[in-house]
N, C-alpha and C. Protein backbone atom coordinates (compact mmCIF):
# COMPACT_ATOMS: atom_id res chain seq x y z
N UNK A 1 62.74 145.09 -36.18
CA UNK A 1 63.82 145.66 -36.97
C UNK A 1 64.76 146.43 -36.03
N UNK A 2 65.98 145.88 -36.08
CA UNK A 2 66.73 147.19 -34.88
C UNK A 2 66.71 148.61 -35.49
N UNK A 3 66.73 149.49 -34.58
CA UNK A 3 66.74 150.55 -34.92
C UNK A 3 67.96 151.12 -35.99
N UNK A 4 69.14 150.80 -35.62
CA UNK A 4 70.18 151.37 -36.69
C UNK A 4 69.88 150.86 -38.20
N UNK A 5 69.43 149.53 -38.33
CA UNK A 5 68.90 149.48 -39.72
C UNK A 5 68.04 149.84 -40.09
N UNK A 6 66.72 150.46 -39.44
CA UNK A 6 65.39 151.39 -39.54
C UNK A 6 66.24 152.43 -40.10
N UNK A 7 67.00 152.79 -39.76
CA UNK A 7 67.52 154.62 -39.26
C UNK A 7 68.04 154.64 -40.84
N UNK A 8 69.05 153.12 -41.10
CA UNK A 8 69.63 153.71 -42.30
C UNK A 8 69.40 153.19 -43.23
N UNK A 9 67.68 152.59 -43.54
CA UNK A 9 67.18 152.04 -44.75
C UNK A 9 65.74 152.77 -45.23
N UNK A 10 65.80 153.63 -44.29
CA UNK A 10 63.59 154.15 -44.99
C UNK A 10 64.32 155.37 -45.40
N UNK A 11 63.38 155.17 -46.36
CA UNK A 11 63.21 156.27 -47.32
C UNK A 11 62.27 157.02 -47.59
N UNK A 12 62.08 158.34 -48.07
CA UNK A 12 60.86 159.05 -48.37
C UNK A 12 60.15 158.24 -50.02
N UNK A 13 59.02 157.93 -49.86
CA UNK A 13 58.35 157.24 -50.70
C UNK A 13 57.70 158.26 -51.82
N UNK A 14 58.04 158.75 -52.62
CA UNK A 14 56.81 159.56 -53.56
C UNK A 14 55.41 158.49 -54.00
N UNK A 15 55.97 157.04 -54.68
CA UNK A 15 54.56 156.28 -55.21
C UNK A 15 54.31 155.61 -53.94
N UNK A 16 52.98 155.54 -53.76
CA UNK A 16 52.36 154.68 -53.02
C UNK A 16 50.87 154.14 -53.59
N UNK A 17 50.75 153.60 -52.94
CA UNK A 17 49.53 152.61 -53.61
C UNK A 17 48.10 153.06 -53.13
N UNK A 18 47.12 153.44 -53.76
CA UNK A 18 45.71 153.86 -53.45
C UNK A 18 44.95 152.83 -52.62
N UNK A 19 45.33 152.39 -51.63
CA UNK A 19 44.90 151.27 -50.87
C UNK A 19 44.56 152.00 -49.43
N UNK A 20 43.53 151.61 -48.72
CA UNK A 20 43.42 152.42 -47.34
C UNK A 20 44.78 151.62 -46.28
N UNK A 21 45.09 152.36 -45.42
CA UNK A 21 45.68 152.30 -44.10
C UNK A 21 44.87 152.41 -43.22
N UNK A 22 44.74 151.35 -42.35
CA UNK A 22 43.93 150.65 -40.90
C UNK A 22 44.33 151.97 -40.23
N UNK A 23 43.47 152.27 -39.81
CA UNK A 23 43.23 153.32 -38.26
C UNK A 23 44.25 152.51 -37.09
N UNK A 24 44.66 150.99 -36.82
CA UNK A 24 45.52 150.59 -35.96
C UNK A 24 46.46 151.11 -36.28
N UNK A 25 47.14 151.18 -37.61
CA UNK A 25 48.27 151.29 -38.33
C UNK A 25 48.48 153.04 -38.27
N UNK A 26 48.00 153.33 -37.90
CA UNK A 26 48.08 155.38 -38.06
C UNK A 26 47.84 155.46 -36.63
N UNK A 27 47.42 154.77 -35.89
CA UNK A 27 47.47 155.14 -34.38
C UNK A 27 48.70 154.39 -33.87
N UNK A 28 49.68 153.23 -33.83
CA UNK A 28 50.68 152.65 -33.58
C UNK A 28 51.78 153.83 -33.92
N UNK A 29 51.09 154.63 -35.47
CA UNK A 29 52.76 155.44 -35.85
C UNK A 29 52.57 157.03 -34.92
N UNK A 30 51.56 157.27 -35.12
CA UNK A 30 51.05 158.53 -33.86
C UNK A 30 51.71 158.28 -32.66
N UNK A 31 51.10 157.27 -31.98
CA UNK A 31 51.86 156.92 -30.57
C UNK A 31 53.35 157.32 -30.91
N UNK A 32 53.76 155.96 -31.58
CA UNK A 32 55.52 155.99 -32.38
C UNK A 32 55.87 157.73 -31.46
N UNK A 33 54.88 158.44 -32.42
CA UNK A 33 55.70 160.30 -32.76
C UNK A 33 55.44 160.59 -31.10
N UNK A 34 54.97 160.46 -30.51
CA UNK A 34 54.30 161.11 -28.87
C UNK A 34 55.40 160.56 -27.97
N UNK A 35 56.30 159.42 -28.40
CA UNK A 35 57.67 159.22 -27.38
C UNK A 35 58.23 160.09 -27.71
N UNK A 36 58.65 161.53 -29.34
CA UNK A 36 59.94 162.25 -28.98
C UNK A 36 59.92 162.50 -27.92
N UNK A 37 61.30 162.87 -27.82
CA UNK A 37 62.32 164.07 -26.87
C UNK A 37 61.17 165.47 -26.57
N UNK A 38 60.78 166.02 -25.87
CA UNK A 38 60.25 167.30 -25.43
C UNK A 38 60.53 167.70 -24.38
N UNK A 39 60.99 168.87 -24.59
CA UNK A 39 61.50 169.75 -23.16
C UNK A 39 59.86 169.75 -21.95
N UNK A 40 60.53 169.42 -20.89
CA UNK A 40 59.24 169.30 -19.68
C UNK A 40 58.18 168.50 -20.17
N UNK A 41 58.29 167.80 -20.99
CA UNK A 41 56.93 166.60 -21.35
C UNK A 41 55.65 167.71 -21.98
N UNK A 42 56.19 169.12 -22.54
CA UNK A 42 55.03 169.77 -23.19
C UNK A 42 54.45 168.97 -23.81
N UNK A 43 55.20 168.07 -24.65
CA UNK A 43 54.38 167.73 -26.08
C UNK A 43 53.31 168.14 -27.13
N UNK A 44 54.48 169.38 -27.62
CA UNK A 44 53.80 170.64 -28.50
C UNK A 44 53.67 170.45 -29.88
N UNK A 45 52.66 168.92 -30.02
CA UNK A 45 52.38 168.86 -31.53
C UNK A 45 50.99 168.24 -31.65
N UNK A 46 50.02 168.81 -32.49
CA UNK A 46 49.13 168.09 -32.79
C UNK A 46 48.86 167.17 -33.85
N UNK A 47 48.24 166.68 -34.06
CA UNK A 47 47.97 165.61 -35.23
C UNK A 47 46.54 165.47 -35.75
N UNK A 48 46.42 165.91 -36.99
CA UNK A 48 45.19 166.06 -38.05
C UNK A 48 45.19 165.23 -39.08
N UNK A 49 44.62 163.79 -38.42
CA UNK A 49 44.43 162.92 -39.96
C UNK A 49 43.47 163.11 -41.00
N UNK A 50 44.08 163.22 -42.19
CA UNK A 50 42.67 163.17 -43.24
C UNK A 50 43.04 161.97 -44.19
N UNK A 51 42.17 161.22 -43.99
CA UNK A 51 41.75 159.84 -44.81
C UNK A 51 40.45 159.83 -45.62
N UNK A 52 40.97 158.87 -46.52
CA UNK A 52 39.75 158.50 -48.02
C UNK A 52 38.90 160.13 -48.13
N UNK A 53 37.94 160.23 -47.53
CA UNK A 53 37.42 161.26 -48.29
C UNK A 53 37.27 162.71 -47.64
N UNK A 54 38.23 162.20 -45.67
CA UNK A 54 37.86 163.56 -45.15
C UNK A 54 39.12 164.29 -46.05
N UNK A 55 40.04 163.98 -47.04
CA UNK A 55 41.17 164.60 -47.54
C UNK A 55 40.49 165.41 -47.78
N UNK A 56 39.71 165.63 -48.57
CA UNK A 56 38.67 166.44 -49.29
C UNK A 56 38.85 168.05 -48.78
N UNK A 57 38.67 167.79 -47.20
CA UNK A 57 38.64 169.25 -46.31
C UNK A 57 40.08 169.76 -46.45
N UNK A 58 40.95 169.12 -46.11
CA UNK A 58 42.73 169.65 -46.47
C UNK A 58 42.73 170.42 -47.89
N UNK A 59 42.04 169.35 -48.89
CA UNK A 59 42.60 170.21 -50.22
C UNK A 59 41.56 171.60 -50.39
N UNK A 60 40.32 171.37 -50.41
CA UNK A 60 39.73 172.43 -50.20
C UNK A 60 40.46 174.11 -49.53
N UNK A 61 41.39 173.46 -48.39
CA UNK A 61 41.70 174.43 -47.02
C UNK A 61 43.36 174.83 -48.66
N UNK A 62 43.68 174.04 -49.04
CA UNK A 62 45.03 174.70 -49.52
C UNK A 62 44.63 175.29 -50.96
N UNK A 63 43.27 174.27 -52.02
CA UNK A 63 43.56 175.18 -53.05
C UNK A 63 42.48 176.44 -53.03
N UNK A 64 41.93 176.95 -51.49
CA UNK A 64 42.19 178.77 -51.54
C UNK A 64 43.20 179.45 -51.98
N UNK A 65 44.28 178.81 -51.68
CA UNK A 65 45.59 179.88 -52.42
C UNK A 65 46.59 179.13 -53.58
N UNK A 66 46.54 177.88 -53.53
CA UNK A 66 46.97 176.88 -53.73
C UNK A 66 46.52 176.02 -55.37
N UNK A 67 45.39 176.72 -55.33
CA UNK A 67 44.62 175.95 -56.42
C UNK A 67 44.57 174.56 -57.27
N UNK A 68 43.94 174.59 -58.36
CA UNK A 68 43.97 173.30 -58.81
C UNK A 68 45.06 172.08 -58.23
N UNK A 69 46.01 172.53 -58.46
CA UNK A 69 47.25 172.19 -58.53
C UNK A 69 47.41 171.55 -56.99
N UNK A 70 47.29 172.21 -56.03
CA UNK A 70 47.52 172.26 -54.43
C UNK A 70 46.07 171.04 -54.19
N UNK A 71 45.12 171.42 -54.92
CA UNK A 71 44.19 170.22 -54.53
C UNK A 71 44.30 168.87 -54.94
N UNK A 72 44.64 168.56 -55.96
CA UNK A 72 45.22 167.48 -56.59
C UNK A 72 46.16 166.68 -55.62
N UNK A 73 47.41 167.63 -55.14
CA UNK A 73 48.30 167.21 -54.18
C UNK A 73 47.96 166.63 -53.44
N UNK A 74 46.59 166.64 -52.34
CA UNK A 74 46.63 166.15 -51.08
C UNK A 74 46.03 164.37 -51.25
N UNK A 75 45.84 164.40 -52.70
CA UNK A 75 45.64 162.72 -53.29
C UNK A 75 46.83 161.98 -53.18
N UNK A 76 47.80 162.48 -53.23
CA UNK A 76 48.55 161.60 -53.73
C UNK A 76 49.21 160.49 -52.61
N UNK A 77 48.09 160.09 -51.33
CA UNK A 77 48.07 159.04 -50.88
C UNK A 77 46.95 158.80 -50.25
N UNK A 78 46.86 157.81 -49.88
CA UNK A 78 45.09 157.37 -48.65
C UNK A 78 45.75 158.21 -47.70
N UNK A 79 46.53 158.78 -47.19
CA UNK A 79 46.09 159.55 -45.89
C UNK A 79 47.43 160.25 -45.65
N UNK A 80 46.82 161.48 -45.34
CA UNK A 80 47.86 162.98 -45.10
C UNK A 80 47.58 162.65 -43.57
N UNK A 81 48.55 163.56 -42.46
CA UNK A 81 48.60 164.04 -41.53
C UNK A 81 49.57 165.02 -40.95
N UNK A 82 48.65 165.96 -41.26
CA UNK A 82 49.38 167.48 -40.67
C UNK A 82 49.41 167.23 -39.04
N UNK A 83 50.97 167.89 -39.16
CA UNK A 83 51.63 168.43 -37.91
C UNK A 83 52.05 169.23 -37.70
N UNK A 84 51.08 170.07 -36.28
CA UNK A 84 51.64 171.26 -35.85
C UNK A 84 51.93 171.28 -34.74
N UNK A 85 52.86 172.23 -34.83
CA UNK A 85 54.02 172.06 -33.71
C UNK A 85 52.95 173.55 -32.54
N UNK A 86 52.26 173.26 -31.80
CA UNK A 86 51.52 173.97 -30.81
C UNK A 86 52.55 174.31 -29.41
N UNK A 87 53.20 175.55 -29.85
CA UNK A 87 53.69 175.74 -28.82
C UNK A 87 53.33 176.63 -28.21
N UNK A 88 53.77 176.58 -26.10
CA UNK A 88 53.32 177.81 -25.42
C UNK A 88 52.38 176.85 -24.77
N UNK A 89 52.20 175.26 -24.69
CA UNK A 89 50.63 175.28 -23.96
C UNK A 89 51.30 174.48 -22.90
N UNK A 90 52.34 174.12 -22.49
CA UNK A 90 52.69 173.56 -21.25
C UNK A 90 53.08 174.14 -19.87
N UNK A 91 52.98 173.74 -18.81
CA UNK A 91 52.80 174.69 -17.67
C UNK A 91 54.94 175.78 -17.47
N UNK A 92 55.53 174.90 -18.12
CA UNK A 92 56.92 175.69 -18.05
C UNK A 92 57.08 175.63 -19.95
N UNK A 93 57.16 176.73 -20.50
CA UNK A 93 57.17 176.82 -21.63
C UNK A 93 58.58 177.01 -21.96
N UNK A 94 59.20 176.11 -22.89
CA UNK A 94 60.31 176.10 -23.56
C UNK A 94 60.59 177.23 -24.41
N UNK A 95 61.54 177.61 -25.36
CA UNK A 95 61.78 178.44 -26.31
C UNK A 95 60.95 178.00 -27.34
N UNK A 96 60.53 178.52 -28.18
CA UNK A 96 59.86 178.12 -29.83
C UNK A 96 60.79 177.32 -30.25
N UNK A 97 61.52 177.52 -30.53
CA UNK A 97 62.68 176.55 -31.31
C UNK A 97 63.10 175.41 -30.93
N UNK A 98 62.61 175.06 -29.36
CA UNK A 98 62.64 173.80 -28.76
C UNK A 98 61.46 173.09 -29.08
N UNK A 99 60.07 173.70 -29.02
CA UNK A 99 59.11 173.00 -29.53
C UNK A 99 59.03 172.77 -30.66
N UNK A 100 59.82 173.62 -31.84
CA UNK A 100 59.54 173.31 -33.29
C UNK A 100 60.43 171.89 -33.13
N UNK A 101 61.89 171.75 -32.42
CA UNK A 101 62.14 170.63 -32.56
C UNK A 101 62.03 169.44 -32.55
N UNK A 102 61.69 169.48 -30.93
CA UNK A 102 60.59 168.36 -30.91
C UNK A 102 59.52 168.30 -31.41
N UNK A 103 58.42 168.95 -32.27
CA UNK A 103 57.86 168.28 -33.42
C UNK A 103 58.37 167.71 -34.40
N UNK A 104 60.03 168.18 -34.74
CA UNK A 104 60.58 167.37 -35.47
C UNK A 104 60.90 166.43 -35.61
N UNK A 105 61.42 165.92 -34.49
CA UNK A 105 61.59 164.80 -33.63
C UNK A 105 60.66 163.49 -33.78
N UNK A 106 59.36 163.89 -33.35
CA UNK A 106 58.03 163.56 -33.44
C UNK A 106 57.71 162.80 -34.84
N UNK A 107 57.97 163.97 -35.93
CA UNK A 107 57.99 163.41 -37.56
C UNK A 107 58.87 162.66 -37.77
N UNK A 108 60.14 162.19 -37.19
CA UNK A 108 61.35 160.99 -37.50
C UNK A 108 60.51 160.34 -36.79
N UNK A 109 59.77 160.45 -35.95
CA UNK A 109 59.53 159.10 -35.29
C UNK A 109 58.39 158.77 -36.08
N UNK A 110 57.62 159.22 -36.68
CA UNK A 110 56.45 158.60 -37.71
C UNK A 110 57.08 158.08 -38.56
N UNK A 111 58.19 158.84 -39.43
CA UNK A 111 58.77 157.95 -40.34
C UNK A 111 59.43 156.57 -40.07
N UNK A 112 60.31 156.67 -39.05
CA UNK A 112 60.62 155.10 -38.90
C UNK A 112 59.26 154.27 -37.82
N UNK A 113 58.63 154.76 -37.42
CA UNK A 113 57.07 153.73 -37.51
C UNK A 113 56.48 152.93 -38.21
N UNK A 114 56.94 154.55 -39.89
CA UNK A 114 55.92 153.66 -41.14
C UNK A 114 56.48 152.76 -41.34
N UNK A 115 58.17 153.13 -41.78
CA UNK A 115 59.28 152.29 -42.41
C UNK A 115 58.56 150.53 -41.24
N UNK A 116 58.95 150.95 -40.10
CA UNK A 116 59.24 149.51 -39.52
C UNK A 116 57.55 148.63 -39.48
N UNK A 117 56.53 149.45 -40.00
CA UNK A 117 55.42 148.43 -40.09
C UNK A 117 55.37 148.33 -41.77
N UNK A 118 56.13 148.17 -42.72
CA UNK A 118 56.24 147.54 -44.17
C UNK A 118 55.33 149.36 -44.85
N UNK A 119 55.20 150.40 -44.05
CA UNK A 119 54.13 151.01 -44.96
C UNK A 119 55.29 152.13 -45.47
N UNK A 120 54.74 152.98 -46.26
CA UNK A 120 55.97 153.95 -47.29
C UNK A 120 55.06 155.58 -46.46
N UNK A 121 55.96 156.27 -46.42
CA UNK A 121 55.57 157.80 -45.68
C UNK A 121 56.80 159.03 -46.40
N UNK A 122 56.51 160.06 -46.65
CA UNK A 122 56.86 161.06 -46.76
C UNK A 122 56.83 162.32 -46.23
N UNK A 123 57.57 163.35 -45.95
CA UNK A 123 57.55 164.13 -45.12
C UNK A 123 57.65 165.52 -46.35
N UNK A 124 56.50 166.55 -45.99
CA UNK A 124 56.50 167.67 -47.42
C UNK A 124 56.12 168.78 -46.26
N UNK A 125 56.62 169.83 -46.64
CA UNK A 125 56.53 171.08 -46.38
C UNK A 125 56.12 172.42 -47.12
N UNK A 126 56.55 173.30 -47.80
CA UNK A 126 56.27 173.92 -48.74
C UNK A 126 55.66 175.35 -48.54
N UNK A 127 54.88 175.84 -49.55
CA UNK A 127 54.01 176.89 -49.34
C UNK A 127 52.91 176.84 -48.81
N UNK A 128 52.54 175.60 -49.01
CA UNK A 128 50.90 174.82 -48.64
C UNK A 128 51.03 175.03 -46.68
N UNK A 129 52.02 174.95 -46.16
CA UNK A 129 52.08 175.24 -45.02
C UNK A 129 51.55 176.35 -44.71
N UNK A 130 51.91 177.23 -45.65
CA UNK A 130 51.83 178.88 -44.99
C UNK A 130 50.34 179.16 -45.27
N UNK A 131 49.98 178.88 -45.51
CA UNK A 131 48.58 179.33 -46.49
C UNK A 131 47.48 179.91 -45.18
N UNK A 132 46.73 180.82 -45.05
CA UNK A 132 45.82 181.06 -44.36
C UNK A 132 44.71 180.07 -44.15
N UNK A 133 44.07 180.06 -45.00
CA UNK A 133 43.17 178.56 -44.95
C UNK A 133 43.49 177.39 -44.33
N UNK A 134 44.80 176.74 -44.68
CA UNK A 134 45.32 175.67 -44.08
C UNK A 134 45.58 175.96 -42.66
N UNK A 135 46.08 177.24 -42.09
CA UNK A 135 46.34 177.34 -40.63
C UNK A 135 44.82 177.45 -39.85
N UNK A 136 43.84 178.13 -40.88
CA UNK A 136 42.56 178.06 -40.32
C UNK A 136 42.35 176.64 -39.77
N UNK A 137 42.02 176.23 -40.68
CA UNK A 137 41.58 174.50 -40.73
C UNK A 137 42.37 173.76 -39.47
N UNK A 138 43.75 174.03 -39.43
CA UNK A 138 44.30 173.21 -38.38
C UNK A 138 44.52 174.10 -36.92
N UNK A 139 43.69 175.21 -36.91
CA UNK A 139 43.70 175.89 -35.40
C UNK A 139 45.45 175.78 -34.94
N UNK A 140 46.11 177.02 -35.87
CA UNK A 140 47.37 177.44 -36.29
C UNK A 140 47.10 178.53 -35.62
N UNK A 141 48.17 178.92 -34.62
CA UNK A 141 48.11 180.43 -33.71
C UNK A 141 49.00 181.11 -33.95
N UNK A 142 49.53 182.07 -35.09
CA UNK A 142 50.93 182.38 -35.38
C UNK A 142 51.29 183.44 -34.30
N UNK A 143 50.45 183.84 -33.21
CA UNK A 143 50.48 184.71 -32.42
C UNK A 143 51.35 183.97 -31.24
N UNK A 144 51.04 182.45 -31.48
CA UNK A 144 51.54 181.94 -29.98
C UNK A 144 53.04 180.73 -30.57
N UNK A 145 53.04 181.36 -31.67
CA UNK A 145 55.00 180.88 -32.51
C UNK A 145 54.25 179.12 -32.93
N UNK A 146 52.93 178.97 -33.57
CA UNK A 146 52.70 177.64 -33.87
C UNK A 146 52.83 177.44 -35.13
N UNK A 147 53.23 176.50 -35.86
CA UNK A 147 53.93 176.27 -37.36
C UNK A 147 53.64 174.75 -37.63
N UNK A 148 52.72 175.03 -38.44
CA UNK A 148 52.41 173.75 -40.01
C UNK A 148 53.75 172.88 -40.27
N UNK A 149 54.26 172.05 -39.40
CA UNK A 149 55.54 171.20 -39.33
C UNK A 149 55.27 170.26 -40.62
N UNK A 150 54.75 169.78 -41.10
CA UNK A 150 54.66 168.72 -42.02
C UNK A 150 53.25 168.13 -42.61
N UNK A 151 53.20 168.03 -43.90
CA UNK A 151 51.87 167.24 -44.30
C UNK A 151 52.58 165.89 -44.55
N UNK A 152 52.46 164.85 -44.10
CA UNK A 152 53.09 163.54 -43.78
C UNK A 152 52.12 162.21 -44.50
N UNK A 153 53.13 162.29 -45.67
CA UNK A 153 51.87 161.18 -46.71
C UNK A 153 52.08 160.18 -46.11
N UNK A 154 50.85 158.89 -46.24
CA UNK A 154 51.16 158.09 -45.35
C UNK A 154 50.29 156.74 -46.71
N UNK A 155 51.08 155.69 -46.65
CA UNK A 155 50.23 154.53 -47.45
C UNK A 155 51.11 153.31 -47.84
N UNK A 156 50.96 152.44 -48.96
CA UNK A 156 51.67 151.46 -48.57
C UNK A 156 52.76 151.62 -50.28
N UNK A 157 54.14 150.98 -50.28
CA UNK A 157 55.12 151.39 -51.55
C UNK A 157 54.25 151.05 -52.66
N UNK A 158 54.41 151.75 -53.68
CA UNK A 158 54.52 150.92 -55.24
C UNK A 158 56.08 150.47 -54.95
N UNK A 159 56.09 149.16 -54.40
CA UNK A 159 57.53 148.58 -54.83
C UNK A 159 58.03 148.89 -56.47
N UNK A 160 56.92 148.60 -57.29
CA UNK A 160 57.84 149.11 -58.87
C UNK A 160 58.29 150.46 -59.00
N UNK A 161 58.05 151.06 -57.93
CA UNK A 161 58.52 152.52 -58.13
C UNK A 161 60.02 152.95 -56.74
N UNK A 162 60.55 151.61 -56.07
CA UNK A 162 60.87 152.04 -55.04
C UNK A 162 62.18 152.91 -55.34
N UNK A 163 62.13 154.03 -54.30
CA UNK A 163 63.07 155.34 -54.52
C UNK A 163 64.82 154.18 -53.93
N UNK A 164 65.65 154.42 -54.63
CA UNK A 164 67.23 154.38 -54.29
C UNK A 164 67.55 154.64 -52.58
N UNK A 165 68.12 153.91 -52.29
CA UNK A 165 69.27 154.20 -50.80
C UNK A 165 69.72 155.39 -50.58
N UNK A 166 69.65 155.72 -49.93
CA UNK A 166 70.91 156.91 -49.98
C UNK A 166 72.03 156.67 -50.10
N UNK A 167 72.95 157.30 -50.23
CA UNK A 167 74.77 156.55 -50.39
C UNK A 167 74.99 157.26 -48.71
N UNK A 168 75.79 156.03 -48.52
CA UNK A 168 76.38 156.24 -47.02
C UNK A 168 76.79 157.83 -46.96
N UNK A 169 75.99 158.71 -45.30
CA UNK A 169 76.46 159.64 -45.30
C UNK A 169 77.74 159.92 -44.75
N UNK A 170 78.74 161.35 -45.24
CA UNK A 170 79.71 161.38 -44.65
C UNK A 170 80.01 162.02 -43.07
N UNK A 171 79.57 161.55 -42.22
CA UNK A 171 79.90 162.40 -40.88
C UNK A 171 80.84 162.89 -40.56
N UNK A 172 81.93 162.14 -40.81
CA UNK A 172 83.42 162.29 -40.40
C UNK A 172 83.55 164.09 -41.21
N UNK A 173 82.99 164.68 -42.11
CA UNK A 173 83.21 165.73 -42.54
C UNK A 173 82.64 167.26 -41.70
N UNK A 174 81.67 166.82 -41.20
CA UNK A 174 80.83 167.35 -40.32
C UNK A 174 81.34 167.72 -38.98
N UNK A 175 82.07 166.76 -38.40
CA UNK A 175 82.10 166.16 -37.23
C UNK A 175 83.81 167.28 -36.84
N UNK A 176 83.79 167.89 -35.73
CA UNK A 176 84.95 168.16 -35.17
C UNK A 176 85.01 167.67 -33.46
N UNK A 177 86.13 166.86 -33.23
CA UNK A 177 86.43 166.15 -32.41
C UNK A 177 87.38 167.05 -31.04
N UNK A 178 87.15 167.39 -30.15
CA UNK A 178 87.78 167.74 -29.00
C UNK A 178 88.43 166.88 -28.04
């Protein structure tokens, strides 16, 4: 798929289908995220898959604060993967805000991974980030500026449910020219 039509056809998926995703298929989109952009090759993000039943430990970790409600959530595909953006561990340390980016970075690149192997992915953030438990669970250092970047649903579309295009964005509005 060339990239400019990757870029301007995936979408965030809410339905997906209760079907497992191959361990090839979650390690191809991992890799995918490990080419971003990172200042000095830190590469200040980790990756915590939970599939079929290790989900179990994620929802547990969110509905401590999160409850019923927050546990339920981490179903709503065969497989979450939290990303945290671990910054401070490379031998020339960037600003925080450079490593939060490039974890960001990192998460576009999972998304057009999923998009370009036929699978549907979403990118969620929220309160469930902040939660004590959840930073427990994912060895979260708020001492050393590290941040819960994304719980990243991962599985394959309910095509009968597929979400709308976006309408072409406007750049030209954005954009000032020198």
């Amino acid at each position: 798929m060339d990239i400019i039509k990757a870029i301007s056809t995936r979408r965030s998926y809410g339905a997906v289908l209760d079907k497992d995703v191959s361990n090839d298929f979650i390690e191809e989109i991992l890799q995918a995220a490990s080419w971003a952009p990172n200042h000095k090759r830190t590469e200040p993000w980790s990756f915590h898959v939970f599939k079929g039943d290790g989900r179990h430990k994620l929802a547990a970790a969110i509905a401590e604060q999160g409850g019923e409600e927050g546990y339920k959530k981490v179903f709503r595909a065969p497989v979450v993967i939290a990303v945290v953006s671990t910054v401070g561990r490379g031998k020339i340390n960037p600003p925080i805000w450079e490593d939060h980016a490039a974890t960001a970075a990192a998460i576009q690149n999972m998304a057009l991974a999923t998009h370009s192997l036929g699978l549907a992915g979403y990118w969620r953030t929220g309160v469930f980030t902040e939660h004590d438990a959840v930073k427990k669970l994912l060895a979260v250092d708020d001492n050393k500026g590290d941040r819960v970047m994304a719980f990243f649903y991962l599985g394959y579309p309910d095509t009968a449910k597929l979400p709308p295009l976006r309408n072409k964005p406007n750049w030209q509005s954005k954009t000032i020219w020198y």
